[in-house]
N, C-alpha and C. Protein backbone atom coordinates (compact mmCIF):
# COMPACT_ATOMS: atom_id res chain seq x y z
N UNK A 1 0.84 -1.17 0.00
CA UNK A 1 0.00 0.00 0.00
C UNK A 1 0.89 1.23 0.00
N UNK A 2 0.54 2.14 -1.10
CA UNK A 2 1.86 2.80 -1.04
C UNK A 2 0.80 4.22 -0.16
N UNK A 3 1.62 5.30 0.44
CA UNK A 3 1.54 6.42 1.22
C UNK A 3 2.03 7.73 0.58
N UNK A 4 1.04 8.49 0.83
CA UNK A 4 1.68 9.92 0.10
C UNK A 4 2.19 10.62 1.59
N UNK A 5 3.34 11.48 1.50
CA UNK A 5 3.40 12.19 2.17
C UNK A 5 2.73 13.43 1.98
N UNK A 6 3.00 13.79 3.80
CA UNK A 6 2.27 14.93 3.97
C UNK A 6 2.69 16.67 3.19
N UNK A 7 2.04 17.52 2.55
CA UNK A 7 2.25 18.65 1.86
C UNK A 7 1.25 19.36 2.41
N UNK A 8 2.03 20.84 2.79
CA UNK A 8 1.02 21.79 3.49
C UNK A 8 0.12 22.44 2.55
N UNK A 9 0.47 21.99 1.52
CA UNK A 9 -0.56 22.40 0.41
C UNK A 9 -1.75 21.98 0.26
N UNK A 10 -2.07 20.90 1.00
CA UNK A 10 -2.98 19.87 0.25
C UNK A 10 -4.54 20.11 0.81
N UNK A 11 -5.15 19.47 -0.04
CA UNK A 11 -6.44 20.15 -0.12
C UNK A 11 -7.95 19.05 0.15
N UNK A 12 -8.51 19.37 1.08
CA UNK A 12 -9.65 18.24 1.55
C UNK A 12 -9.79 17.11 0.01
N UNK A 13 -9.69 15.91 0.70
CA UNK A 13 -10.07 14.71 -0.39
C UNK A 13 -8.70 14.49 -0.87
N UNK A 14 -7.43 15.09 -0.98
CA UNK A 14 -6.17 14.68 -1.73
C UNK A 14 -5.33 13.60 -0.82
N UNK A 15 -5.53 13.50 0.33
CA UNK A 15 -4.81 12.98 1.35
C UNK A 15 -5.44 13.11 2.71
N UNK A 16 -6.46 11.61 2.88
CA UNK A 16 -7.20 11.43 4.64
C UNK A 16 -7.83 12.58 4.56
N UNK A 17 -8.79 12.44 3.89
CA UNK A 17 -10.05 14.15 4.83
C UNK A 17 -10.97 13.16 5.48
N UNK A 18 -11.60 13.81 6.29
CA UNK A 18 -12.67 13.05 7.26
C UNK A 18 -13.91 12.64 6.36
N UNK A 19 -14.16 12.92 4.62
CA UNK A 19 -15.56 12.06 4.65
C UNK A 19 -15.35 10.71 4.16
N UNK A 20 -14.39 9.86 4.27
CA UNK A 20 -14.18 8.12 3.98
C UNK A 20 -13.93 8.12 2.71
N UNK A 21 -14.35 8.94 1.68
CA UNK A 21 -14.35 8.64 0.30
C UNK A 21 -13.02 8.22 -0.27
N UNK A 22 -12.09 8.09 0.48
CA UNK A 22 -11.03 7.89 -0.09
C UNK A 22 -10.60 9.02 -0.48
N UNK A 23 -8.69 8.74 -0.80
CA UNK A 23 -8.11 9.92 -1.14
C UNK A 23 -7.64 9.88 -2.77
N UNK A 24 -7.70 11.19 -3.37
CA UNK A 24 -6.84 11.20 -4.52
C UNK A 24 -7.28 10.11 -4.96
N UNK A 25 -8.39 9.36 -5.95
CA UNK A 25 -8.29 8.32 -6.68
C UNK A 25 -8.36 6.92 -6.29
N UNK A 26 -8.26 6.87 -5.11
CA UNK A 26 -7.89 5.53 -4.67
C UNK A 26 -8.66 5.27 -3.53
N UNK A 27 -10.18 4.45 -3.80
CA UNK A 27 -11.22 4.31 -3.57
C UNK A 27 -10.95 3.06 -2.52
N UNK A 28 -12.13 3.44 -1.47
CA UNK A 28 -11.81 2.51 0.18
C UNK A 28 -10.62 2.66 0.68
N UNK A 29 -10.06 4.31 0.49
CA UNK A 29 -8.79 4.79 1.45
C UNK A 29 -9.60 6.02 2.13
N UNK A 30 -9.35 5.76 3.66
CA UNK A 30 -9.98 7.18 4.60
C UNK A 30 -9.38 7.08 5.41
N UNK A 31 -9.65 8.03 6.17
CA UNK A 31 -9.49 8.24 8.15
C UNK A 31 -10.13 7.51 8.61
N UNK A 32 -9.74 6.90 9.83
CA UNK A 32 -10.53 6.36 10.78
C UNK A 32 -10.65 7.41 12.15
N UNK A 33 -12.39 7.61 12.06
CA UNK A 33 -12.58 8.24 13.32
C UNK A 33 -13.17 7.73 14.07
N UNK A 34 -12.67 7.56 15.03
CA UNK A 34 -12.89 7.14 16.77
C UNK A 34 -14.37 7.70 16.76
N UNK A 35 -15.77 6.85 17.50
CA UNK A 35 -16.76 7.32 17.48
C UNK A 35 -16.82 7.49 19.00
N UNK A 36 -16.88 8.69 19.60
CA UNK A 36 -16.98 9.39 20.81
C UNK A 36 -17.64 8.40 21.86
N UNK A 37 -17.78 7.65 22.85
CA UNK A 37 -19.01 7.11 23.67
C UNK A 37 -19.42 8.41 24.30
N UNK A 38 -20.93 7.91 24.45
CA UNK A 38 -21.46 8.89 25.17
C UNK A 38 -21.68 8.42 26.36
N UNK A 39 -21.47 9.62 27.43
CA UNK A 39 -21.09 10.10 28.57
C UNK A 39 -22.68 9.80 29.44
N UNK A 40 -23.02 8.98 29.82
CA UNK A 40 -24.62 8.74 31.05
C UNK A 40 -24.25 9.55 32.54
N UNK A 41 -25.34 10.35 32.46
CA UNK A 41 -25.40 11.10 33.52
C UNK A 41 -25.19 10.00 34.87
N UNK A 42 -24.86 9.98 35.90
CA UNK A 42 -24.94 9.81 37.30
C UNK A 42 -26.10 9.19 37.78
N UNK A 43 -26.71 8.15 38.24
CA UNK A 43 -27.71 8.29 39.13
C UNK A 43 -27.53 9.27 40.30
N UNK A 44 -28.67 9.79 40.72
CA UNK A 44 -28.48 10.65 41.92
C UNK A 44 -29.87 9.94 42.90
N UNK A 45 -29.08 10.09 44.01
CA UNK A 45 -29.74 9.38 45.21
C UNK A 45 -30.45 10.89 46.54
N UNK A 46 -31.66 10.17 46.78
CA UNK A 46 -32.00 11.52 47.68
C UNK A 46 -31.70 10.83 49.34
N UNK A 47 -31.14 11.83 50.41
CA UNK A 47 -30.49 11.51 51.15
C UNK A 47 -31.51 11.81 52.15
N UNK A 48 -32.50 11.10 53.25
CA UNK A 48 -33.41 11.40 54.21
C UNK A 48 -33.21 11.26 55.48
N UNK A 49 -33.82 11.91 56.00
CA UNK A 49 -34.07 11.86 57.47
C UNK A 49 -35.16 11.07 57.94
N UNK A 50 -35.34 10.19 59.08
CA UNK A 50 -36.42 9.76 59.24
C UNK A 50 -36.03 10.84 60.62
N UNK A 51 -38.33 10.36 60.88
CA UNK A 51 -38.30 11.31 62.59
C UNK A 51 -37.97 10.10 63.75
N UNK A 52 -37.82 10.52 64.93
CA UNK A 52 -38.14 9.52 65.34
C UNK A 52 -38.64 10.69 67.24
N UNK A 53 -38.94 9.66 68.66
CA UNK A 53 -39.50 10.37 69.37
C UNK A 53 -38.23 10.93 70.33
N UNK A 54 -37.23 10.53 70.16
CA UNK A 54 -35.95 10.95 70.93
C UNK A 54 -34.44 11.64 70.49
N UNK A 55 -34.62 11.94 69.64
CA UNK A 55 -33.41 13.15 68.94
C UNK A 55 -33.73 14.53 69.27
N UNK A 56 -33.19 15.18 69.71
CA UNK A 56 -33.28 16.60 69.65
C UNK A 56 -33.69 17.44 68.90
N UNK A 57 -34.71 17.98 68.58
CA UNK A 57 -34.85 18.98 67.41
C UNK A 57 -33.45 19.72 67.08
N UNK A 58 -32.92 20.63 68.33
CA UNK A 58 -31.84 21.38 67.92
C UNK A 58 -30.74 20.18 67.38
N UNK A 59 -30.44 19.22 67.59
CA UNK A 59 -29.42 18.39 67.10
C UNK A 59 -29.55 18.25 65.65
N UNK A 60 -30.82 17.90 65.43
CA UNK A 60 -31.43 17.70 64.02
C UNK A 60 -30.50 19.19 62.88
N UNK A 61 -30.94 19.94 63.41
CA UNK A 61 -30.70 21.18 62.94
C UNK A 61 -29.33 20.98 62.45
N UNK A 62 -28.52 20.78 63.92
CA UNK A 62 -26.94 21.06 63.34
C UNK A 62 -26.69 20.09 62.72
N UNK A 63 -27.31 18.63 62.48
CA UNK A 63 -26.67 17.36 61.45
C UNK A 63 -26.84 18.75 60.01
N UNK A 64 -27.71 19.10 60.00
CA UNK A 64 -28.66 19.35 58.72
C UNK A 64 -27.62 20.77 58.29
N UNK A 65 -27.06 21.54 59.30
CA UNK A 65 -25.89 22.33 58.87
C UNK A 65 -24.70 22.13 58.60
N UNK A 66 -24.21 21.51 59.61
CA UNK A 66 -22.64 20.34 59.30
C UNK A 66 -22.98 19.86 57.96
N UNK A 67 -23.11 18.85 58.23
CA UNK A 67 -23.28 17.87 56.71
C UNK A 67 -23.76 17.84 55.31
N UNK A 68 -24.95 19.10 55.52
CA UNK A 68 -25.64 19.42 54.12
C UNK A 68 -25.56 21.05 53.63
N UNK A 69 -24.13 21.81 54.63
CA UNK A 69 -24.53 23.12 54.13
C UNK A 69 -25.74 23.88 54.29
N UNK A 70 -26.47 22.95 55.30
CA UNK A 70 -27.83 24.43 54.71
C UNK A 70 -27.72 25.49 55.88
N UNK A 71 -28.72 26.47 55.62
CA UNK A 71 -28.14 27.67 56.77
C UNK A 71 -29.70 26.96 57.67
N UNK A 72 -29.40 27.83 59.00
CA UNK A 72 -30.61 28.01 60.15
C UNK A 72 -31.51 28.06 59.94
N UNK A 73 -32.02 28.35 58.89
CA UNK A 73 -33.38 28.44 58.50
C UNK A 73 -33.73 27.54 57.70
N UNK A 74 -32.91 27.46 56.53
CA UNK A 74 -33.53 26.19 55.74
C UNK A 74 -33.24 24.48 56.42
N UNK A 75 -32.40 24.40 57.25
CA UNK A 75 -32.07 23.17 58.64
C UNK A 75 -33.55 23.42 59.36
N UNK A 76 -34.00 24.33 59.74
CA UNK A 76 -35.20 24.81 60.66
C UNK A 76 -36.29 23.85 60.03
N UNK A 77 -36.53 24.16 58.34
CA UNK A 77 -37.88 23.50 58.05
C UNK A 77 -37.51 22.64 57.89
N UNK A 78 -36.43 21.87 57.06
CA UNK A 78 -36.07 20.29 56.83
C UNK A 78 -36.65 20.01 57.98
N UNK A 79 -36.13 20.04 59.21
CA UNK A 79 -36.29 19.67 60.57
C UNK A 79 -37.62 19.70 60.63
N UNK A 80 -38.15 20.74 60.60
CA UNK A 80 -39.97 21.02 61.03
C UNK A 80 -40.71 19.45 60.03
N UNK A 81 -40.38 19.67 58.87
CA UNK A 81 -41.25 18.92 57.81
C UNK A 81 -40.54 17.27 58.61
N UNK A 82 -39.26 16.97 58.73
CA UNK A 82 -39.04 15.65 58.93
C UNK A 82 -40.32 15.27 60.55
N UNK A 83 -40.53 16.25 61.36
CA UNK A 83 -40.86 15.90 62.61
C UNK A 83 -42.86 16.09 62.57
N UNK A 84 -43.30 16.49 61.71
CA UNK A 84 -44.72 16.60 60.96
C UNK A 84 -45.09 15.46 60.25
N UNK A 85 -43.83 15.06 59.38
CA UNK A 85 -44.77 14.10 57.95
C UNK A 85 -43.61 12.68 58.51
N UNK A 86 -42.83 12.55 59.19
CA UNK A 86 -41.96 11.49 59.54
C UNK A 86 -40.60 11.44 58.85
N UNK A 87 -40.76 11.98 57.50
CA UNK A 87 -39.37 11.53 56.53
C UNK A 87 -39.28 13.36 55.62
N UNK A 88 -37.62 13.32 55.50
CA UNK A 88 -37.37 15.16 54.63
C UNK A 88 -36.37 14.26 54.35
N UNK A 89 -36.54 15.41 52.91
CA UNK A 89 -35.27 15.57 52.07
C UNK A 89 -33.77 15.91 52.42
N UNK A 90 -32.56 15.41 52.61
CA UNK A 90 -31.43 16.65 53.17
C UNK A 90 -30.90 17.16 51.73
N UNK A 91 -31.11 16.06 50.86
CA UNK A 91 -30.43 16.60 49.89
C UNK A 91 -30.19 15.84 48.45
N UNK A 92 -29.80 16.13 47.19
CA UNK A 92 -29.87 15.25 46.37
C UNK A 92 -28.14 14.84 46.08
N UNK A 93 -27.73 13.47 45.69
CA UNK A 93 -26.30 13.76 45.52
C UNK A 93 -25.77 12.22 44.35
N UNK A 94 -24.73 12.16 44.07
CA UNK A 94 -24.34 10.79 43.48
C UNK A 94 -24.02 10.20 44.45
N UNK A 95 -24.55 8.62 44.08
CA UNK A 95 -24.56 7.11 45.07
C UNK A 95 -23.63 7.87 46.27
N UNK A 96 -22.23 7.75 45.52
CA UNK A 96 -20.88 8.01 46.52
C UNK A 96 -21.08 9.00 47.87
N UNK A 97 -21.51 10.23 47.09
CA UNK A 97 -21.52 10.95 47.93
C UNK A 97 -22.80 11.05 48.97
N UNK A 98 -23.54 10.46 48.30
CA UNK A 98 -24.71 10.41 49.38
C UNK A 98 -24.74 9.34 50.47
N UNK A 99 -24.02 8.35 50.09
CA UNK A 99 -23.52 7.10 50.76
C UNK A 99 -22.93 7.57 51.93
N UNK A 100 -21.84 8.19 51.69
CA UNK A 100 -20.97 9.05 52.32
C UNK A 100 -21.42 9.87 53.78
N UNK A 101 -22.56 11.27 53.24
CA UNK A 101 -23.59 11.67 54.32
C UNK A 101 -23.87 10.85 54.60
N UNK A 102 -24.92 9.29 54.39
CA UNK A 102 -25.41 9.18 55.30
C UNK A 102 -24.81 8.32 56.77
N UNK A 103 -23.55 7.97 55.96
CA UNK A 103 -22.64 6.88 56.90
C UNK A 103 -22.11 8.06 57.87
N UNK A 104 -21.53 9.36 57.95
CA UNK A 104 -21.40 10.94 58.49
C UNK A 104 -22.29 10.76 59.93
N UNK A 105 -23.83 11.15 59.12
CA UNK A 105 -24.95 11.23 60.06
C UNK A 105 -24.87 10.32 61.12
N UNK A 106 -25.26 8.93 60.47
CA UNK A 106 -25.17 8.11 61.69
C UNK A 106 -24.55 7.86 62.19
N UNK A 107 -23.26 8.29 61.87
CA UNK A 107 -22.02 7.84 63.27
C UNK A 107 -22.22 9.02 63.89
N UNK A 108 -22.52 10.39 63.77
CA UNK A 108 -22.15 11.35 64.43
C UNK A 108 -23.69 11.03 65.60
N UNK A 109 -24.46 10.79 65.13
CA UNK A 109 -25.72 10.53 65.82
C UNK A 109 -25.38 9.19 67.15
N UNK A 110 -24.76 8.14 66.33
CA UNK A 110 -24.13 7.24 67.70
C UNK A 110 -23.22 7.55 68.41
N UNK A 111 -22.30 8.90 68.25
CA UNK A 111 -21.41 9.28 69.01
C UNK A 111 -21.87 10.50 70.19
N UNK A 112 -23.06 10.82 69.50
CA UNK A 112 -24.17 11.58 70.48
C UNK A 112 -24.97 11.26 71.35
N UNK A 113 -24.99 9.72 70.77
CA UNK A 113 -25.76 9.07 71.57
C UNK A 113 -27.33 9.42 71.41
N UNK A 114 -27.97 9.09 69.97
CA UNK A 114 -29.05 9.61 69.19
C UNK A 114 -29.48 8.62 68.17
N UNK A 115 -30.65 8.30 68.43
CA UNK A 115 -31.13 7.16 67.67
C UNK A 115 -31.17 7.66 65.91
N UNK A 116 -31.29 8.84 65.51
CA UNK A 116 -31.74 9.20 64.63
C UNK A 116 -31.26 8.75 63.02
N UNK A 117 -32.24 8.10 62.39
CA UNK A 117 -31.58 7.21 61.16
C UNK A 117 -31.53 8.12 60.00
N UNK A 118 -30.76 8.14 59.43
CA UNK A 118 -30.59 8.96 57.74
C UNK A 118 -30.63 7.44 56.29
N UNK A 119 -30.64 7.51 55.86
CA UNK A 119 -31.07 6.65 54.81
C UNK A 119 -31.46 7.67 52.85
N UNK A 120 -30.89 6.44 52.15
CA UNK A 120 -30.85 7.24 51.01
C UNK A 120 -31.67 6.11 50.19
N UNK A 121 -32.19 7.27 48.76
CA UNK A 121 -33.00 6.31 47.78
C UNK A 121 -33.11 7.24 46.32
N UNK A 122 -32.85 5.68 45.53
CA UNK A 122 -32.48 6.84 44.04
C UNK A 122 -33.69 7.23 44.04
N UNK A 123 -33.30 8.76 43.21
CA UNK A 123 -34.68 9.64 42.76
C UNK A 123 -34.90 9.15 41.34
């Protein structure tokens, strides 16, 4: 198979242009282009609180600031809504990282000496 060298002259189709047709005359000669894989978003997992009758409200609060960034107020309603309807949102995240919070929570909760369970589920 013979090869042309490369010339800065040269002009789409004379030598490897990207549409396969071959180059210069000489038919079933092209580039080979790599076909990209495409990239699948993340599952994302939502990270919860259950209520329960012996955790602290204020404790609740500070898991919900430590661990999820939120400020005093938005910790305030997570908290309010988990202790009303039984189960809140802390947050949405990938497997890893939500895995992560919730393994956080509950140790910091057994080192408090606090029943309070966190638990995650894909959205």
């Amino acid at each position: 198979m013979e090869r042309k060298t490369t010339h800065p002259r040269l002009t789409a189709g004379e030598d490897g242009d990207d549409n396969g047709g071959g180059g210069a005359g000489r038919p079933g000669v092209g580039t080979v282009v790599k076909a990209k894989p495409k990239t699948k978003k993340p599952s994302m997992y939502r990270v919860l609180l259950l209520n329960d009758d012996y955790t602290p409200m204020e404790f609740v609060v500070h898991v919900l600031e430590r661990f999820f960034n939120k400020s005093r107020e938005a910790a305030t309603e997570i908290m309010l809504h988990v202790h009303h309807r039984g189960v809140g949102v802390c947050g949405i995240y990938t497997y890893e990282i939500a895995e992560t919070k919730v393994s956080q929570v509950i140790d910091f909760a057994r080192r408090h000496q606090h029943p309070l369970q966190c638990t995650m589920e894909k959205e």
